[in-house]
Protein backbone atom coordinates (compact mmCIF):
# COMPACT_ATOMS: atom_id res chain seq x y z
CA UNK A 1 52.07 19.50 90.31
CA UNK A 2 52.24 22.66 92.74
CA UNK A 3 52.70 25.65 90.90
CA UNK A 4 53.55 27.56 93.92
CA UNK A 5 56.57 25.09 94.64
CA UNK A 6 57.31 25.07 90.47
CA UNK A 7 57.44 29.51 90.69
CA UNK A 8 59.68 28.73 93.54
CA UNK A 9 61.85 26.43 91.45
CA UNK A 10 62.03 29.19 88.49
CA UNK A 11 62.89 31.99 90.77
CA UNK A 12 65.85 29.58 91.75
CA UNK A 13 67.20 29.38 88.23
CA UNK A 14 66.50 32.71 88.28
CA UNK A 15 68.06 34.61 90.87
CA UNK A 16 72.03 35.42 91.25
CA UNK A 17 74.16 33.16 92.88
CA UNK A 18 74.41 34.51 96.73
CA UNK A 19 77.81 34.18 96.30
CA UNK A 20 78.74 35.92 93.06
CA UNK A 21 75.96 38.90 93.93
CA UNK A 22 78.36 39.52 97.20
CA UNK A 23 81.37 39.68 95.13
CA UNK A 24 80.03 41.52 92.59
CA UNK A 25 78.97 44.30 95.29
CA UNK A 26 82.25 44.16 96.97
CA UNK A 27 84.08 44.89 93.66
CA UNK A 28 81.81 47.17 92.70
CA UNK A 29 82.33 49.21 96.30
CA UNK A 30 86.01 49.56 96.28
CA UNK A 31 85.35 52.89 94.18
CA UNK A 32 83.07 53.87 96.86
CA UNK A 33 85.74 53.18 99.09
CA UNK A 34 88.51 55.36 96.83
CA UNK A 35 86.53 58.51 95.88
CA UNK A 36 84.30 59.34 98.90
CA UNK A 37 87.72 60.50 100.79
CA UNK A 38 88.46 62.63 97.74
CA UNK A 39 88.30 66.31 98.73
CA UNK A 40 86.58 67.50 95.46
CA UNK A 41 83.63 64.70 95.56
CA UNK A 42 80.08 65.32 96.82
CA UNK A 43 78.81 61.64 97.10
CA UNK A 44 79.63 57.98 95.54
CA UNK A 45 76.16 55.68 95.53
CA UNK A 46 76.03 52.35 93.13
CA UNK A 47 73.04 52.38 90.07
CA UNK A 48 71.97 50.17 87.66
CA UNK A 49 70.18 46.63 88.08
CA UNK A 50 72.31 45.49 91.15
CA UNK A 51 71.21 48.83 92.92
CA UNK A 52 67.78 48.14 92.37
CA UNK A 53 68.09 44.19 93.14
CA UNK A 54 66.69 43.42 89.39
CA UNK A 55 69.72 41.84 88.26
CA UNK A 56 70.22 38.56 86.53
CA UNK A 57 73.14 36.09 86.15
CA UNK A 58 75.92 36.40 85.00
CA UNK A 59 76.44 39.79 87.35
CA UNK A 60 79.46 41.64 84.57
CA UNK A 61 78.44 45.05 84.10
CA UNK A 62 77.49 47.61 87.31
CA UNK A 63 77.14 50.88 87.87
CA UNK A 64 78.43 53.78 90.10
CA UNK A 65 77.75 57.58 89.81
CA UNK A 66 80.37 59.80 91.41
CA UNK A 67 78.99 63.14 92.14
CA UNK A 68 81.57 66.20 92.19
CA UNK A 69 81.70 69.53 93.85
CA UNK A 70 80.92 71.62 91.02
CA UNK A 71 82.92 74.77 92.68
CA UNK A 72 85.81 72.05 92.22
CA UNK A 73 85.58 72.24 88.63
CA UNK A 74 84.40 74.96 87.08
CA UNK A 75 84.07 74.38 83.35
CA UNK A 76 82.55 71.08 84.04
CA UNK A 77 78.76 71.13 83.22
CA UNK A 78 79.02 74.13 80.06
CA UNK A 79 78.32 72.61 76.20
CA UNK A 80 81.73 71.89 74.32
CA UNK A 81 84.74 69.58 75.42
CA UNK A 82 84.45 69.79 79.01
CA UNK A 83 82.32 66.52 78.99
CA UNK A 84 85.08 64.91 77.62
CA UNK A 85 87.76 66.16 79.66
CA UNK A 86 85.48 65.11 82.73
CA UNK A 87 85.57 61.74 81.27
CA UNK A 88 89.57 61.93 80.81
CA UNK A 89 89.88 63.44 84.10
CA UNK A 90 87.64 60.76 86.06
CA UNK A 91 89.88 58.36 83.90
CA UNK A 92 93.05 59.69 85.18
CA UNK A 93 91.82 59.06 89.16
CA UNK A 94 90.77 55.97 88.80
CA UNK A 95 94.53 54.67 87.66
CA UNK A 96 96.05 56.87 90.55
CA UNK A 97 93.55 55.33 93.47
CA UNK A 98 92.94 52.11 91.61
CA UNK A 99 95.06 51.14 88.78
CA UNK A 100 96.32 47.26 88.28
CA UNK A 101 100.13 48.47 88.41
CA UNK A 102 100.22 51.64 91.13
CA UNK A 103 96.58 52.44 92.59
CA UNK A 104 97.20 54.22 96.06
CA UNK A 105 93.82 52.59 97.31
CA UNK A 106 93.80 49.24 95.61
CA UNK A 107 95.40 47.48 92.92
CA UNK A 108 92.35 45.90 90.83
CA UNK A 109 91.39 48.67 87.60
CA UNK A 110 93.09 47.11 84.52
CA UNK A 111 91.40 48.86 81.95
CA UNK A 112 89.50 52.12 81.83
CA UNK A 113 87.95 53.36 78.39
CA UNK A 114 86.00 56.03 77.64
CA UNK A 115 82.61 55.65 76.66
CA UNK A 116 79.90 58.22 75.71
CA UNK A 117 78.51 58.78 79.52
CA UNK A 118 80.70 56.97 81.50
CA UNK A 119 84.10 54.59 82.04
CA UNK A 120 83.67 51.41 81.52
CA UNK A 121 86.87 50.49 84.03
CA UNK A 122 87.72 46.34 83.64
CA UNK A 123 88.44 44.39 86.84
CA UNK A 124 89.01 41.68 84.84
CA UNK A 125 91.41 40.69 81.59
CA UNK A 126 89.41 42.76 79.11
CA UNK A 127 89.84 39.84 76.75
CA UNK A 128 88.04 37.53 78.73
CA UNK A 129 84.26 36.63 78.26
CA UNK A 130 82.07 38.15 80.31
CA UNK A 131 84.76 40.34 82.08
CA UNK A 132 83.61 42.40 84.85
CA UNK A 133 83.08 46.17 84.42
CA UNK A 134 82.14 49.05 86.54
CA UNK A 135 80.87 51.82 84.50
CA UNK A 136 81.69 55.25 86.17
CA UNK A 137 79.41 57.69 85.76
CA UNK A 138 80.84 61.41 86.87
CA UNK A 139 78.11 63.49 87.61
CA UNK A 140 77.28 67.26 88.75
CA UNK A 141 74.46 67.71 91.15
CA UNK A 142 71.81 69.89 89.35
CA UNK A 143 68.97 70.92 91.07
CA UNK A 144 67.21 68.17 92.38
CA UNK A 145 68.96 65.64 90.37
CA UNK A 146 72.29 65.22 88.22
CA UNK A 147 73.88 66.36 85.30
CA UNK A 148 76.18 63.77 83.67
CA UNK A 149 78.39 64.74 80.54
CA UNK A 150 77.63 63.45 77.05
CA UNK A 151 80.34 63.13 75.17
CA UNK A 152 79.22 62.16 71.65
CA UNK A 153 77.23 65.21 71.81
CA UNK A 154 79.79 67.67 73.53
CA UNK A 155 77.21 68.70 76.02
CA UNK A 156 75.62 67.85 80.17
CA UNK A 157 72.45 66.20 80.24
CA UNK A 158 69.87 65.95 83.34
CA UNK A 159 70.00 62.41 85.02
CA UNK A 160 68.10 61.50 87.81
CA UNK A 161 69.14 57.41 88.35
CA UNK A 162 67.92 57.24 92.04
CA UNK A 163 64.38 58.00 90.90
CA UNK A 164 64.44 54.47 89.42
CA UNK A 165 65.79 53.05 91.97
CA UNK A 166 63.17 54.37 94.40
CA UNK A 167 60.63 53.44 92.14
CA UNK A 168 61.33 50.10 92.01
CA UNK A 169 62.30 49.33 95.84
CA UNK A 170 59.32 51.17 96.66
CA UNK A 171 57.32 48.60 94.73
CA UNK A 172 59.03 45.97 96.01
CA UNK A 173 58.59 47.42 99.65
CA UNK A 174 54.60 47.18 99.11
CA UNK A 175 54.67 43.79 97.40
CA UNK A 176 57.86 41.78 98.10
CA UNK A 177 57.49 39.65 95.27
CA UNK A 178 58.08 42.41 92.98
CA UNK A 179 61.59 42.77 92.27
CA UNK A 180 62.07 38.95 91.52
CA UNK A 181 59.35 38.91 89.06
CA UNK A 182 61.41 41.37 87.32
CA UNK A 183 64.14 39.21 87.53
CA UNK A 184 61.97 36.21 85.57
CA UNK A 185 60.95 38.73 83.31
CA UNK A 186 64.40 40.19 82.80
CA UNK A 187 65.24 36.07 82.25
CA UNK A 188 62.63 35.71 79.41
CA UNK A 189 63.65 38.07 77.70
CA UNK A 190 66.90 37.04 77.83
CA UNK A 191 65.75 33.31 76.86
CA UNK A 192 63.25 34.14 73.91
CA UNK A 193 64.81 36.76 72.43
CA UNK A 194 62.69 39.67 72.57
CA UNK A 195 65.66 42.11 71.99
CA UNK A 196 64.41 44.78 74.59
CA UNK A 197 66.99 46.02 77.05
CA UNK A 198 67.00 44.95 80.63
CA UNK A 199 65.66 48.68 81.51
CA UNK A 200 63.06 48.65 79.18
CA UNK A 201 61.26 45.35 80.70
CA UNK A 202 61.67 46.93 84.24
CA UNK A 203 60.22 50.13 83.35
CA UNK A 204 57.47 48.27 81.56
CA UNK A 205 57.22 46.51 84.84
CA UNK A 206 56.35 49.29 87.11
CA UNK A 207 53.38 49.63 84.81
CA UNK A 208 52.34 46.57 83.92
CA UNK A 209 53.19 44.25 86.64
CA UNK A 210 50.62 44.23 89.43
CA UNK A 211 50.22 42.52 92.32
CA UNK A 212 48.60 39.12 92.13
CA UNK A 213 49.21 35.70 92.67
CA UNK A 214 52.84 34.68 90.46
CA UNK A 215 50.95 33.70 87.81
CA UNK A 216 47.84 35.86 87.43
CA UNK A 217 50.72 38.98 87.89
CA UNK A 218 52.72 37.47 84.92
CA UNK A 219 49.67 36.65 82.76
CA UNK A 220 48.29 40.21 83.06
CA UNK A 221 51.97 41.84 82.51
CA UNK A 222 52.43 40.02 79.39
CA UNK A 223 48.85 41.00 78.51
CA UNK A 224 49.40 44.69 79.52
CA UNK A 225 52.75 44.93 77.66
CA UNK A 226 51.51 43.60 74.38
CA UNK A 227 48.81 45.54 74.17
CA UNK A 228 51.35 48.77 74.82
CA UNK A 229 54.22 47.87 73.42
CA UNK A 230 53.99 50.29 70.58
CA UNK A 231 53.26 53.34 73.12
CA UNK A 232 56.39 55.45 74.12
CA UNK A 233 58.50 53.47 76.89
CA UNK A 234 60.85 56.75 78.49
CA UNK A 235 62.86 57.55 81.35
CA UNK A 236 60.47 57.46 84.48
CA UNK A 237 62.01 60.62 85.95
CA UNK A 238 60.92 62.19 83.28
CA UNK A 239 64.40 63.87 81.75
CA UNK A 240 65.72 61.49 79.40
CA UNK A 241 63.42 60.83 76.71
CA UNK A 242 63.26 57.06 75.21
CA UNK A 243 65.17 54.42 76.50
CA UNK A 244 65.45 52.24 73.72
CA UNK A 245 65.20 54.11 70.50
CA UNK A 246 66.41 51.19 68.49
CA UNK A 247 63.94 48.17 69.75
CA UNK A 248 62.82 46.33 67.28
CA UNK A 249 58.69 46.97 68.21
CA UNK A 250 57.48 44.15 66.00
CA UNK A 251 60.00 41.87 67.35
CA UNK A 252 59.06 42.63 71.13
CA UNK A 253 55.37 42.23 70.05
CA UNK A 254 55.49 38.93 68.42
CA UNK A 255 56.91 38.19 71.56
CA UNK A 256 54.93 39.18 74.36
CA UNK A 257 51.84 37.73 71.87
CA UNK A 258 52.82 34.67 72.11
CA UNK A 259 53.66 34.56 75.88
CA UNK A 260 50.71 35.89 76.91
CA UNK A 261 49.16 33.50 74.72
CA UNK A 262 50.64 30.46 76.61
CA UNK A 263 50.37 32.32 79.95
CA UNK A 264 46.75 33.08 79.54
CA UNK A 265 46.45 28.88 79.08
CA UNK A 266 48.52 28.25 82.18
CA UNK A 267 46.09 30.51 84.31
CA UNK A 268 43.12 29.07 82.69
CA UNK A 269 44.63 25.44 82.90
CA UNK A 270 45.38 26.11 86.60
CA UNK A 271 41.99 27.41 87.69
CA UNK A 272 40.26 24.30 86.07
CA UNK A 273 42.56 22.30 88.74
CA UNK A 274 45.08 20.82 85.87
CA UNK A 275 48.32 22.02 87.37
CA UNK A 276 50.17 19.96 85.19
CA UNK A 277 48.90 21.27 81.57
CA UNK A 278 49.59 24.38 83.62
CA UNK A 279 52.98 23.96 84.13
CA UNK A 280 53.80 23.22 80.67
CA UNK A 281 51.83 26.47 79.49
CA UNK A 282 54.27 27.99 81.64
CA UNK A 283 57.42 26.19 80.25
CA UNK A 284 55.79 27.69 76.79
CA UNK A 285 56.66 31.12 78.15
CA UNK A 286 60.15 30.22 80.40
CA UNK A 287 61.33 27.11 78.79
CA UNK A 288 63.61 24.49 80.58
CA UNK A 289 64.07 26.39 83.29
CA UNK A 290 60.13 26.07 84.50
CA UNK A 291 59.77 22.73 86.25
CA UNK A 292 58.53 19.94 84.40
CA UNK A 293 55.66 17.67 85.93
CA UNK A 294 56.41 14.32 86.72
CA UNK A 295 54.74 12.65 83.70
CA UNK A 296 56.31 15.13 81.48
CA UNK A 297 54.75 17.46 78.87
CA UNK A 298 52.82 16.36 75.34
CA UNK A 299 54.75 17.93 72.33
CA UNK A 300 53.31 21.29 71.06
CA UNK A 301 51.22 21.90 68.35
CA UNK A 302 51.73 23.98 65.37
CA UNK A 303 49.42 26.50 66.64
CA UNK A 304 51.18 26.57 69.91
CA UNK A 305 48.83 24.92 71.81
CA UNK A 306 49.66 21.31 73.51
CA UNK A 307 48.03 18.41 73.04
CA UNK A 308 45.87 16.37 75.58
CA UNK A 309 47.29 15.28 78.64
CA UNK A 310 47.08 11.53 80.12
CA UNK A 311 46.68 12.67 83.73
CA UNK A 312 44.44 11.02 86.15
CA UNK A 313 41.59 9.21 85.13
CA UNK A 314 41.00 11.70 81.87
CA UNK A 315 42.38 14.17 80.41
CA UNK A 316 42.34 17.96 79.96
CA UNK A 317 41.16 19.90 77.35
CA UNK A 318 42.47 23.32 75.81
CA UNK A 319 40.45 26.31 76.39
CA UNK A 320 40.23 28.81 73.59
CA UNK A 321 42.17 31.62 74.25
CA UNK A 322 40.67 35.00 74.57
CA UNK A 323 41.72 38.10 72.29
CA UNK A 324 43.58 39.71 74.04
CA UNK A 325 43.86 43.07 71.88
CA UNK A 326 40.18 43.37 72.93
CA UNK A 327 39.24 46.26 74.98
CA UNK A 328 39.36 46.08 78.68
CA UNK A 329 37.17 47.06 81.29
């Protein structure tokens, strides 16, 4: 089997539909369109995944940070309940220029509600699975970044989203196949259940994910990320702390162990020339949506490991797996 041709088969299942990544950008830009004209807005620029081109199927939930002229609203930006009436403000526009019933600019906003940063404003039925949301983000440019309210808290915290997104395009600028590996690694932990946030395996990314051949980079991430998992995983710009106070660090362990583990096999299995036991190392760590070889794939052991494969005139034997907590040089 050619692994190259089976990555390009997993990026497939991967990757967002051509079709509903379009859409999703084009109803995603229509409050571009709305609130650049406004007289008391600085800038409108999208955030999140689909900004960065790290996002995964189904495309529901996107992101948009309008920036105000702070001389436009005064009390915006000071500690109390002026985060809150930003957020009930911002609300109140985005009916007027784009409410289901009467929007001036378009007729597509059914629902906005009020969430602790943002609006989370429902293009579709918000009753319906998977309905798609823009969440609004008003912001206050703040020195060289943003301040964005916090309502839970009654006060403005620093923001800086576009560092992100340089990061990663900047990565992906250097080595191209960057941003889709984040995609399959956005995907697997999706799949197995490693409970870490989408932003958490993309930061962990611009660490840990180097470039390399598909599957050396993927073996050494899973490495990398195992062996740091417990170290603090914050905001790259540096402002907002943690990400993901609430990840469940054993959990996300347990899981990178044992893809690495089957990754480490794959690379191993590959370099002695099997490319079929390597494949199904590989469907160890992606499942069903890694290409199966033609013969198919012996049922796994116990200890994870597979059994021997009929391939060819003999057939291939597992090679211990090294320790991977071990120190590197």
């Amino acid at each position: 089997m050619d692994i190259n041709i089976a990555f390009d088969g997993l990026q497939r299942e991967v990757n967002v539909d051509r079709g509903a990544d379009v859409k999703a950008r084009e109803r995603r830009d229509i409050f571009r369109s709305a609130f650049t004209p406004e007289p008391d807005v600085a800038r409108v620029f999208p955030s999140g995944s689909l900004a960065r081109g790290s996002q995964i199927a189904p495309i529901h939930d996107v992101d948009m940070v309008i920036v105000f002229d702070a001389a436009e609203h005064p009390t915006w930006g000071s500690p109390g309940d002026s985060a809150e009436e930003a957020l009930s403000e911002v609300r109140e526009r985005v009916h007027e220029l784009l409410g289901q019933s009467n929007g001036t600019c378009a007729q597509e906003v059914r629902r906005a509600d009020v969430k602790n940063h943002s609006l989370k404003c429902f293009l579709d039925d918000p009753g319906q699975e998977n309905a798609f949301t823009v969440d609004v983000v008003p912001a206050l440019a703040y020195n060289s970044h943003l301040l964005i309210p916090q309502a839970r808290n009654k006060q403005w915290v620093e923001s800086d989203p576009e560092h992100l997104i340089g990061r990663v395009l900047g990565r992906h600028a250097e080595w191209p196949r960057f941003v889709p590996l984040v995609r399959a690694l956005k995907r697997w932990n999706k799949d197995s259940g490693a409970g870490m946030k989408s932003l958490t395996v993309e930061v962990l990314a611009l660490t840990h994910l180097q470039e390399d051949t598909r599957a050396k980079a993927l073996q050494q991430f899973f490495t990398a990320a195992h062996a740091h998992i417990y170290e603090p995983i914050v905001d790259p710009a540096g402002l907002c702390g943690f990400i993901d106070r609430n990840m469940d660090v054993e959990l996300a362990k347990a899981k990178l162990d044992k893809a690495a583990s089957d990754a480490w096999y794959a690379v191993e299995a590959q370099g002695s020339g099997d490319t079929d036991e390597a494949a199904c190392h590989w469907r160890g760590v992606f499942g069903d949506i890694f290409p199966e070889p033609e013969h198919g794939c012996p049922k796994r052991k116990d200890n994870g490991k597979l059994g021997t494969f009929a391939i060819g005139a003999g057939t291939a034997a597992v090679t211990p797996r090294r320790v991977i907590d071990a120190p590197q040089g």
